[in-house]
C-alpha atoms as a PDB file:
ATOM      1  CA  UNK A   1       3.814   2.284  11.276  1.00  0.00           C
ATOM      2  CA  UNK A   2       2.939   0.736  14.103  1.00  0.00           C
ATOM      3  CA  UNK A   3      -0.454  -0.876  13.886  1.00  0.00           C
ATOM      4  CA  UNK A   4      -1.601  -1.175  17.240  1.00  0.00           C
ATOM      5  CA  UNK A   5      -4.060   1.421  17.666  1.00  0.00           C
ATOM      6  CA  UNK A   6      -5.430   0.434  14.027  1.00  0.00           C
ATOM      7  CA  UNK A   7      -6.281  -3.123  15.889  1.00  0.00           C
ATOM      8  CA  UNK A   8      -7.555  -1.441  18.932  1.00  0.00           C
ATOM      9  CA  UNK A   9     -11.707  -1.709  18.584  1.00  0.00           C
ATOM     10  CA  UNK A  10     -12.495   1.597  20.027  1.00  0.00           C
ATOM     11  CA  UNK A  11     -10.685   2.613  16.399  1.00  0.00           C
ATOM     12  CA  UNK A  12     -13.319   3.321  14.197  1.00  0.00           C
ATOM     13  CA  UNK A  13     -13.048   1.188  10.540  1.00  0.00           C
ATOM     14  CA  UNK A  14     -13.368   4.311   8.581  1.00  0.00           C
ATOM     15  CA  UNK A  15      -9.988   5.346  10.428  1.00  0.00           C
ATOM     16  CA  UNK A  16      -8.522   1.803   9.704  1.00  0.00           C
ATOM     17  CA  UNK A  17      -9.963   2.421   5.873  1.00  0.00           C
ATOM     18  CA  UNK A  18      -8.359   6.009   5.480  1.00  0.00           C
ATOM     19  CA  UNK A  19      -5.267   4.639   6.775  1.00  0.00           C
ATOM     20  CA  UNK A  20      -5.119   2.144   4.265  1.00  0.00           C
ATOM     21  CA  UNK A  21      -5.873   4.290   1.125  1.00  0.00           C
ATOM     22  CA  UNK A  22      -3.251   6.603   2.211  1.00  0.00           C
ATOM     23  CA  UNK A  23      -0.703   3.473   2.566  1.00  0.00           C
ATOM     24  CA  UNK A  24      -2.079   2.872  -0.727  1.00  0.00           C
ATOM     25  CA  UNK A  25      -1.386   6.059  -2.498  1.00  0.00           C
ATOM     26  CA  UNK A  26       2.808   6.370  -0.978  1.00  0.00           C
ATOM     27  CA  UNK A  27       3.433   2.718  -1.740  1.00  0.00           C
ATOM     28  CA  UNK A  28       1.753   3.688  -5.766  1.00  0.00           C
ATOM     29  CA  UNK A  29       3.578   6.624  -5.837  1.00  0.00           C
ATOM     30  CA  UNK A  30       6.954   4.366  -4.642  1.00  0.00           C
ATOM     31  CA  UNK A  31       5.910   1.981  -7.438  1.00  0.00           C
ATOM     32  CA  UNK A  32       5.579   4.938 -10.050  1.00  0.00           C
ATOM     33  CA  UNK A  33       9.237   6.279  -9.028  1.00  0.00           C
ATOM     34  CA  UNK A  34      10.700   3.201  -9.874  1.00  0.00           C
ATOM     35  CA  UNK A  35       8.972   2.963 -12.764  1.00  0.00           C
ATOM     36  CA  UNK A  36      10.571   5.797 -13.814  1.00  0.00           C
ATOM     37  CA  UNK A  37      14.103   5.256 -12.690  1.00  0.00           C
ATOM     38  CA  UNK A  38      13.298   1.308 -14.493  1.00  0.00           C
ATOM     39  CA  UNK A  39      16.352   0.549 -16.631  1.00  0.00           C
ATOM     40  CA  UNK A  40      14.643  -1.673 -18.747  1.00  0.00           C
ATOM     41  CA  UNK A  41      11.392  -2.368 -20.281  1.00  0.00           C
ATOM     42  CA  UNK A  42      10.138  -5.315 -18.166  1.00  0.00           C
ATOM     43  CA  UNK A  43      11.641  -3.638 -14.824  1.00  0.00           C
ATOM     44  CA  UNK A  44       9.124  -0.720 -15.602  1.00  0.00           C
ATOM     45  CA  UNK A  45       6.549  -2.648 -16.740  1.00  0.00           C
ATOM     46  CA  UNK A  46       6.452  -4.947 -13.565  1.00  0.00           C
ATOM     47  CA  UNK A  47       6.877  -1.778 -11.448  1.00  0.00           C
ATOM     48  CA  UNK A  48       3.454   0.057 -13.032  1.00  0.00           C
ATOM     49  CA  UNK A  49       1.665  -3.192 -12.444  1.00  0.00           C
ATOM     50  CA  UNK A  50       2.552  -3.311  -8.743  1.00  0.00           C
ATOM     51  CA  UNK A  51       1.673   0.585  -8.708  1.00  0.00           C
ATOM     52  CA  UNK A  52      -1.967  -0.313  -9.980  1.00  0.00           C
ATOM     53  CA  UNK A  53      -2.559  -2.683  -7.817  1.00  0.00           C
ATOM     54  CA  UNK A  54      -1.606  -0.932  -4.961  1.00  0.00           C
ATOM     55  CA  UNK A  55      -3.808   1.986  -6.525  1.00  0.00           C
ATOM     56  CA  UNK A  56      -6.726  -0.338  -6.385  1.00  0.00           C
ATOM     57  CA  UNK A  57      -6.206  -1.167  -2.892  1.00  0.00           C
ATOM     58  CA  UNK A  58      -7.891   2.123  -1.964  1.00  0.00           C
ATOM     59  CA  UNK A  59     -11.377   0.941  -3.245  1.00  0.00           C
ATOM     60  CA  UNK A  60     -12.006  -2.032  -1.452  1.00  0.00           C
ATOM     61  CA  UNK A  61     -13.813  -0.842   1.539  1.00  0.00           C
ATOM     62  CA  UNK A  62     -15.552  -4.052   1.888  1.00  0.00           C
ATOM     63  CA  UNK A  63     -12.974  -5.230   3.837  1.00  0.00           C
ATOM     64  CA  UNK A  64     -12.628  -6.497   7.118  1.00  0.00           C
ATOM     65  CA  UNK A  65     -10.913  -4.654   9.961  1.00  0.00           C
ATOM     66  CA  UNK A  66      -8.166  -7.444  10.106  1.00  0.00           C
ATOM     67  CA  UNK A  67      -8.037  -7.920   5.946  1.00  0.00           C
ATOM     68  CA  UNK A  68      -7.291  -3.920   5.899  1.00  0.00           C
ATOM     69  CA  UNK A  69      -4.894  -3.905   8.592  1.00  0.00           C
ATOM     70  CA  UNK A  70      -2.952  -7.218   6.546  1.00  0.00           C
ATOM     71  CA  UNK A  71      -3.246  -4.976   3.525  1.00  0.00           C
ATOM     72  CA  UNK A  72      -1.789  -1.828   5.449  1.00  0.00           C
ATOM     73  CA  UNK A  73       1.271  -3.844   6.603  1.00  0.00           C
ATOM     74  CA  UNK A  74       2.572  -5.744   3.198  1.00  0.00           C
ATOM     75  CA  UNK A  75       2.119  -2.540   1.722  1.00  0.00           C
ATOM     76  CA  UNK A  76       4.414  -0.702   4.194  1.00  0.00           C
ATOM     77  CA  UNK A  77       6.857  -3.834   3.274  1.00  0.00           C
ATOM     78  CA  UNK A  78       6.756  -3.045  -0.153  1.00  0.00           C
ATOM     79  CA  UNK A  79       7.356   0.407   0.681  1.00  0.00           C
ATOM     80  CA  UNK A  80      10.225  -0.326   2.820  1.00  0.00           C
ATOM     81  CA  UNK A  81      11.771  -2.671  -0.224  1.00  0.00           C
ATOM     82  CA  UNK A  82      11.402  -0.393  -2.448  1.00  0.00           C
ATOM     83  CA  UNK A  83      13.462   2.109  -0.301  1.00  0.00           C
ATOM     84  CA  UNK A  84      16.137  -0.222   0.483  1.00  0.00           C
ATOM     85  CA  UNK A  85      16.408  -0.622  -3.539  1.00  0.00           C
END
């Protein structure tokens, strides 16, 4: 995703926030898949960790504009690694 428009001020933050809690909820539900296709007990456990905390990305609205848009882009790289697995 290109995060341009998220940058752009005449975005409103509760767009920038909503974009991030969806980001959020893909890149869990990438962690949970690979939690279930784990092969061994520490890959799975390391792989439910990273899903909840990616989970509890989506309630820190207290964020800044730029902190959420940092937050929206290493969780797209996750994402993307997790993909390329």
């Amino acid at each position: 995703m290109d995060t341009t428009d998220l940058r752009d001020p005449a975005t409103p933050v509760d767009v920038v926030f909503e974009v991030l809690q969806n980001t959020a909820t893909r890149t869990a539900a990438a962690y949970m898949r690979a939690a279930e296709a784990a092969t061994t007990p520490e890959e799975k456990d390391d792989a439910k960790e990273k899903m909840i905390r990616a989970w509890q990305v989506k309630r820190r609205r207290h964020l800044t504009r730029d902190e959420m848009i940092t937050l929206i882009e290493q969780l797209q790289e996750e994402r993307d690694r997790l993909r390329g697995a």
